[in-house]
Protein backbone atom coordinates (compact mmCIF):
# COMPACT_ATOMS: atom_id res chain seq x y z
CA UNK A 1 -185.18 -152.92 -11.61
CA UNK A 2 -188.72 -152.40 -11.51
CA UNK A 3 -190.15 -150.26 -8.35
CA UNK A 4 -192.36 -152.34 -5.94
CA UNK A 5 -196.43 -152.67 -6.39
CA UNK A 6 -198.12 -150.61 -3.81
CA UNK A 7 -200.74 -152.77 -2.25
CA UNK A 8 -203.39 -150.04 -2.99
CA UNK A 9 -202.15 -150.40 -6.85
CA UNK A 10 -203.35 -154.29 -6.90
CA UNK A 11 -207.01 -154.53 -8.39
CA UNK A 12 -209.29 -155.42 -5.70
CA UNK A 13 -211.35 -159.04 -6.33
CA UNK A 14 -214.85 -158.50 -7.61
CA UNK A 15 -217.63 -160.02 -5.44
CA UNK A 16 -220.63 -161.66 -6.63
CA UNK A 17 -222.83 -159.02 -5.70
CA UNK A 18 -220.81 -156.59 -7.63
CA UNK A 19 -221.33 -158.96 -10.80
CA UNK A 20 -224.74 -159.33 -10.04
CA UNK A 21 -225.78 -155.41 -9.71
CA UNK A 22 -223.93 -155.09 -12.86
CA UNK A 23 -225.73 -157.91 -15.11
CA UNK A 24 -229.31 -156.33 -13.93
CA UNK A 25 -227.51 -152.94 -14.75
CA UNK A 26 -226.93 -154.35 -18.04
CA UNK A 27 -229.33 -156.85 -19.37
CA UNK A 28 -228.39 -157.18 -23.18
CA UNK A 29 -224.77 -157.99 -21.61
CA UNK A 30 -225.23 -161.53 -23.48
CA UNK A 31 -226.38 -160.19 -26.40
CA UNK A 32 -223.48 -158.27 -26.77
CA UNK A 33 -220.96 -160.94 -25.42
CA UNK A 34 -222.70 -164.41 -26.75
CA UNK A 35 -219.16 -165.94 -26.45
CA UNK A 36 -219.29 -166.03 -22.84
CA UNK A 37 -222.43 -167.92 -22.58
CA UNK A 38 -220.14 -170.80 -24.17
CA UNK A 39 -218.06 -170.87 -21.11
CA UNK A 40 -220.52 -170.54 -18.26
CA UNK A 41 -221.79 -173.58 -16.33
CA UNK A 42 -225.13 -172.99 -15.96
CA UNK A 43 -228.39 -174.70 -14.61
CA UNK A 44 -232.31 -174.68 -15.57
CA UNK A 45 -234.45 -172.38 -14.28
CA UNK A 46 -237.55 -172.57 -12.81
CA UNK A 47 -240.62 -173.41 -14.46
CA UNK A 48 -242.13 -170.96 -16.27
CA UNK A 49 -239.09 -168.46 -16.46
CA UNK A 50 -236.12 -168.30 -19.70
CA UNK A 51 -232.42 -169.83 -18.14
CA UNK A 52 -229.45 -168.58 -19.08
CA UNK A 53 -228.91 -172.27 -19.74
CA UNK A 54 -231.55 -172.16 -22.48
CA UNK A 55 -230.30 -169.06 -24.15
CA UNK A 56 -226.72 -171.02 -24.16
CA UNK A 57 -227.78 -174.48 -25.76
CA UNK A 58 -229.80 -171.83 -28.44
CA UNK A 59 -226.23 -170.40 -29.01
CA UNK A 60 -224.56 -173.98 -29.20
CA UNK A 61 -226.80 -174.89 -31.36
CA UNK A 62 -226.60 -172.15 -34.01
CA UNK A 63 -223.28 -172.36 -33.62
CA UNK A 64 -223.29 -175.89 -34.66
CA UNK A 65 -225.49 -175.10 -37.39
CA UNK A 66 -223.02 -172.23 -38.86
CA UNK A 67 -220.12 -174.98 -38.56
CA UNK A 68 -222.43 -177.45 -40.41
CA UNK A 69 -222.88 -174.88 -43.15
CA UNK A 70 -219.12 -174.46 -42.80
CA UNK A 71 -218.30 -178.00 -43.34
CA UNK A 72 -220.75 -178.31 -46.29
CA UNK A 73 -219.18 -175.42 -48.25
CA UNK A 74 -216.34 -176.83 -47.74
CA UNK A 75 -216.97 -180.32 -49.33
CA UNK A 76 -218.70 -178.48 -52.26
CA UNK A 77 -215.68 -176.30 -53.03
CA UNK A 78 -213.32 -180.04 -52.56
CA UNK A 79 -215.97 -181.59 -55.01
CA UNK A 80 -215.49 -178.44 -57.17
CA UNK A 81 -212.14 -178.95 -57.46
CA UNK A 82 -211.83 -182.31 -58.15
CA UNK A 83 -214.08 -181.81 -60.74
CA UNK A 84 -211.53 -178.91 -62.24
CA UNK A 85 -208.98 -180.91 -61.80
CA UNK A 86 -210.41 -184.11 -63.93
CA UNK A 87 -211.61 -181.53 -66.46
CA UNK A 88 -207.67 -179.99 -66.72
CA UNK A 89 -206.27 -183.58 -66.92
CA UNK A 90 -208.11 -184.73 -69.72
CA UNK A 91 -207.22 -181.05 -71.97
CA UNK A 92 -203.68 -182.14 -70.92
CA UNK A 93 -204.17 -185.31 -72.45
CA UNK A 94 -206.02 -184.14 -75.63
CA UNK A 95 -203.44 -181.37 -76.29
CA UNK A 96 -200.60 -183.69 -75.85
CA UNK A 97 -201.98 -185.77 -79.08
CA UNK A 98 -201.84 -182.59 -81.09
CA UNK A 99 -198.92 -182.65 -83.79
CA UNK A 100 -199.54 -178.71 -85.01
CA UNK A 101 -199.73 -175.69 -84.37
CA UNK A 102 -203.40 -175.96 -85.86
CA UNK A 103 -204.36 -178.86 -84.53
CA UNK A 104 -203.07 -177.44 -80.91
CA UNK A 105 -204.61 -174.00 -81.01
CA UNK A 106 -208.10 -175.82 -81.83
CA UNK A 107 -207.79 -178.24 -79.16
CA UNK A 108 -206.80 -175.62 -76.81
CA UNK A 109 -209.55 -173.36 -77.74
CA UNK A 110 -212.24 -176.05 -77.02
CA UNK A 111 -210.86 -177.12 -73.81
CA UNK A 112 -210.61 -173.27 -72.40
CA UNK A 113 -214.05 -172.71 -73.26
CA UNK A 114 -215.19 -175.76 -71.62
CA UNK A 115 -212.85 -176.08 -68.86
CA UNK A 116 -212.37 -171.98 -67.73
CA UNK A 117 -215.53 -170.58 -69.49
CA UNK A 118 -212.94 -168.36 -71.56
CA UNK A 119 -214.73 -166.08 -74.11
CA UNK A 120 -211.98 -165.05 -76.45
CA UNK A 121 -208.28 -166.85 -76.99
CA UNK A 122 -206.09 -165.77 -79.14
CA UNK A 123 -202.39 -167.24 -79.94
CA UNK A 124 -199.61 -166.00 -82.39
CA UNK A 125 -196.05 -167.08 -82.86
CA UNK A 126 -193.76 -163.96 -82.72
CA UNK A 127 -190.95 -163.69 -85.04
CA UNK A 128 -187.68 -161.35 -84.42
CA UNK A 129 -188.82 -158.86 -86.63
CA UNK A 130 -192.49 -158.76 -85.24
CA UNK A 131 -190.93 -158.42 -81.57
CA UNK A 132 -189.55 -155.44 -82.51
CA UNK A 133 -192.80 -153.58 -83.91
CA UNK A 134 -194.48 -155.11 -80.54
CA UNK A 135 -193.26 -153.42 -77.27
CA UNK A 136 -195.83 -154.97 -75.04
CA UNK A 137 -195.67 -158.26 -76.26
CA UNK A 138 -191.58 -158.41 -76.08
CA UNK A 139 -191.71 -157.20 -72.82
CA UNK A 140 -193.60 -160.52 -71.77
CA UNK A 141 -191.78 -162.80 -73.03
CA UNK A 142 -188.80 -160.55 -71.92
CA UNK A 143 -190.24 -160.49 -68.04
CA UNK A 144 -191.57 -164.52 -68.89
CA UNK A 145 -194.57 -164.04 -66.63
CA UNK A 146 -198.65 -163.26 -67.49
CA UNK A 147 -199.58 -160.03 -67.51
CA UNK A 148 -203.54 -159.46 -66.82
CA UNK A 149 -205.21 -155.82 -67.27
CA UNK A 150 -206.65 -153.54 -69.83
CA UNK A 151 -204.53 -153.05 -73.26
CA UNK A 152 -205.71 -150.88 -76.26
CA UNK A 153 -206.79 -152.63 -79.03
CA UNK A 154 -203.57 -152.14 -80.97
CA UNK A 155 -201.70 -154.06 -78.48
CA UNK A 156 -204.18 -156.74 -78.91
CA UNK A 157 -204.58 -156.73 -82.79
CA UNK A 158 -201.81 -159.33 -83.29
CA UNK A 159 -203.73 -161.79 -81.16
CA UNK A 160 -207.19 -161.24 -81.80
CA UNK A 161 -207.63 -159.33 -85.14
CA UNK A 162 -211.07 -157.14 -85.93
CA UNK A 163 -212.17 -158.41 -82.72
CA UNK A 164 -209.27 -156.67 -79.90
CA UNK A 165 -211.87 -153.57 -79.91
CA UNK A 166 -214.17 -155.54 -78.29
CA UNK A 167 -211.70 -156.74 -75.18
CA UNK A 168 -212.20 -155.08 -72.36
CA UNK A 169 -209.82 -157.26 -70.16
CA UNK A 170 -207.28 -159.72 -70.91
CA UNK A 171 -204.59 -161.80 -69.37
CA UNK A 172 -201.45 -162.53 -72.01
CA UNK A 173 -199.37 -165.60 -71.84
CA UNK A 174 -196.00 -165.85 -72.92
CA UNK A 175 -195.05 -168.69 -74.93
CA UNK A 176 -191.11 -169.21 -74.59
CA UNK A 177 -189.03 -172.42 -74.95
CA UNK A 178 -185.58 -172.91 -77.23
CA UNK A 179 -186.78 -170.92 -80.17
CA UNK A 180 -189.94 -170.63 -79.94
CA UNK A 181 -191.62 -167.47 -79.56
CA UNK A 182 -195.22 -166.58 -78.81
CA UNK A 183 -198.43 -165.01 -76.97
CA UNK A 184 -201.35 -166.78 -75.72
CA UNK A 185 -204.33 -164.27 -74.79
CA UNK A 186 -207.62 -164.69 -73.08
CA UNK A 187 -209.95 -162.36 -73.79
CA UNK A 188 -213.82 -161.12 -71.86
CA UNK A 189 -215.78 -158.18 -72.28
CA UNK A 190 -215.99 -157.97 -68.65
CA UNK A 191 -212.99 -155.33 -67.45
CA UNK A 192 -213.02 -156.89 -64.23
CA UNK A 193 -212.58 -160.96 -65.58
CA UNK A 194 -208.52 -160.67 -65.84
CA UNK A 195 -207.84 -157.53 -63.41
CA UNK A 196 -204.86 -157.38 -62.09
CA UNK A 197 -204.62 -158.62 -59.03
CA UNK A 198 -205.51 -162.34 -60.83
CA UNK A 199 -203.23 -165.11 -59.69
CA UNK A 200 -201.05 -166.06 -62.86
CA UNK A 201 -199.24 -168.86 -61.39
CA UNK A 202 -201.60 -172.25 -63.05
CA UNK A 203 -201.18 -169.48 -66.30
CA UNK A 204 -197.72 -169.41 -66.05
CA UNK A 205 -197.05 -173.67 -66.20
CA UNK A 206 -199.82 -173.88 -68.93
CA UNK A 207 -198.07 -171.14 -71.39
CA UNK A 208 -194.88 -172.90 -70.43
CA UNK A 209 -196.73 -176.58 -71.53
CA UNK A 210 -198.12 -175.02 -74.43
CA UNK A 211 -194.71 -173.85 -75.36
CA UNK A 212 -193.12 -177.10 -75.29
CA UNK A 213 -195.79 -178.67 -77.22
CA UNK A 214 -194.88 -176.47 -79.90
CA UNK A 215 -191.81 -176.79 -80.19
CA UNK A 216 -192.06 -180.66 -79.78
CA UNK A 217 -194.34 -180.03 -83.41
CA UNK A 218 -191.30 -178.01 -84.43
CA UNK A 219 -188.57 -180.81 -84.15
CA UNK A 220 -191.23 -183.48 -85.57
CA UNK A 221 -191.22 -181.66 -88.57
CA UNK A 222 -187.87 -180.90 -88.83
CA UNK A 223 -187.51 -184.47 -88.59
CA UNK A 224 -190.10 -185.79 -90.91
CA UNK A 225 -189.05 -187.09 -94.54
CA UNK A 226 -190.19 -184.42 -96.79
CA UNK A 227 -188.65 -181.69 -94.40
């Protein structure tokens, strides 16, 4: 059980004069606490002389102008988006007519550069045998999610050739669905593009689309004919 309050322990109510000796005693108070200005009821002063009510609709109003900016940031990054998400759409839609491997990788290439500004992609199909002279790369699909960061070029020879000297950051893709086997890589020369705190998620549902679309090719031509 607690012990009683003293009376003498209570704060004692603040008067107006006390307030009043310590505004004059501190005249930037506002400056420093604009937020209470927001909550003060406040009248004009005299003519001639600067209210507190003035300096408060001043605040209001930048405040309303900051929200304004708010609000139109906002829309622009909606708009943005929308605009993203028409562009992703229609590669989904182009990449779904491709019947190869070929055809795919070309599509897909065109559509990143467009669609994510990406400088380099790269995209191999990984046999059993190739796994096994690629630790890095059968770790991913091992793991099955992106990995972004810096690799050596050796890692990144089987994906981008004479040109994985030249990476300085990357983000690979697994490729993984009932046999097939595969990388996709993006590539910049900008070490900080694909660091690795990049969000992989969207990566992670496009290497798994990709993957299906290949091997969708794969039972077409199993299928076809001449097979």
């Amino acid at each position: 059980m607690n012990p009683p309050v003293e009376p003498n322990a209570l704060p004692s109510p603040v008067d107006a004069d006390e307030i009043s000796r310590y505004l004059r005693s501190n005249p930037d108070f506002f400056n420093q606490h604009p937020e209470v200005l927001g909550e003060l009821s406040l009248s004009h002063a005299p003519a001639g002389t600067s209210s507190l009510l003035e300096h408060q609709i001043r605040l209001l109003r930048e405040q309303s102008i900051q929200q304004r900016t708010r609000l139109d940031q906002l829309i622009a990054i909606a708009q943005q988006n929308e605009e993203l998400h028409q562009r992703v759409q229609q590669l989904i839609l182009d990449l779904l007519l491709c019947r190869s491997d070929a055809e795919l990788f070309e599509q897909l290439q065109a559509g990143m550069e467009q669609t994510f500004r990406v400088e380099q992609l790269g995209c191999c199909r990984l046999s059993p045998q190739q796994l096994a002279a690629e630790p890095l790369l059968h770790k991913l699909l091992q793991e099955g999610q992106p990995r972004c960061g810096r690799f050596s070029a050796e890692q990144l020879q089987p994906l981008f050739g004479e040109q994985a000297s030249r990476v300085a950051s990357a983000v690979l893709i697994p490729l993984s669905d009932d046999g097939v086997k595969g990388v996709l890589g993006m590539a910049s020369g900008d070490e900080q593009r694909y660091h690795p705190g990049v969000a992989t998620d969207y990566l992670a549902r496009l290497g798994a689309f990709i993957a299906r679309l290949m091997r969708r090719n794969d039972r077409d031509r199993e299928s076809a004919p001449d097979a």
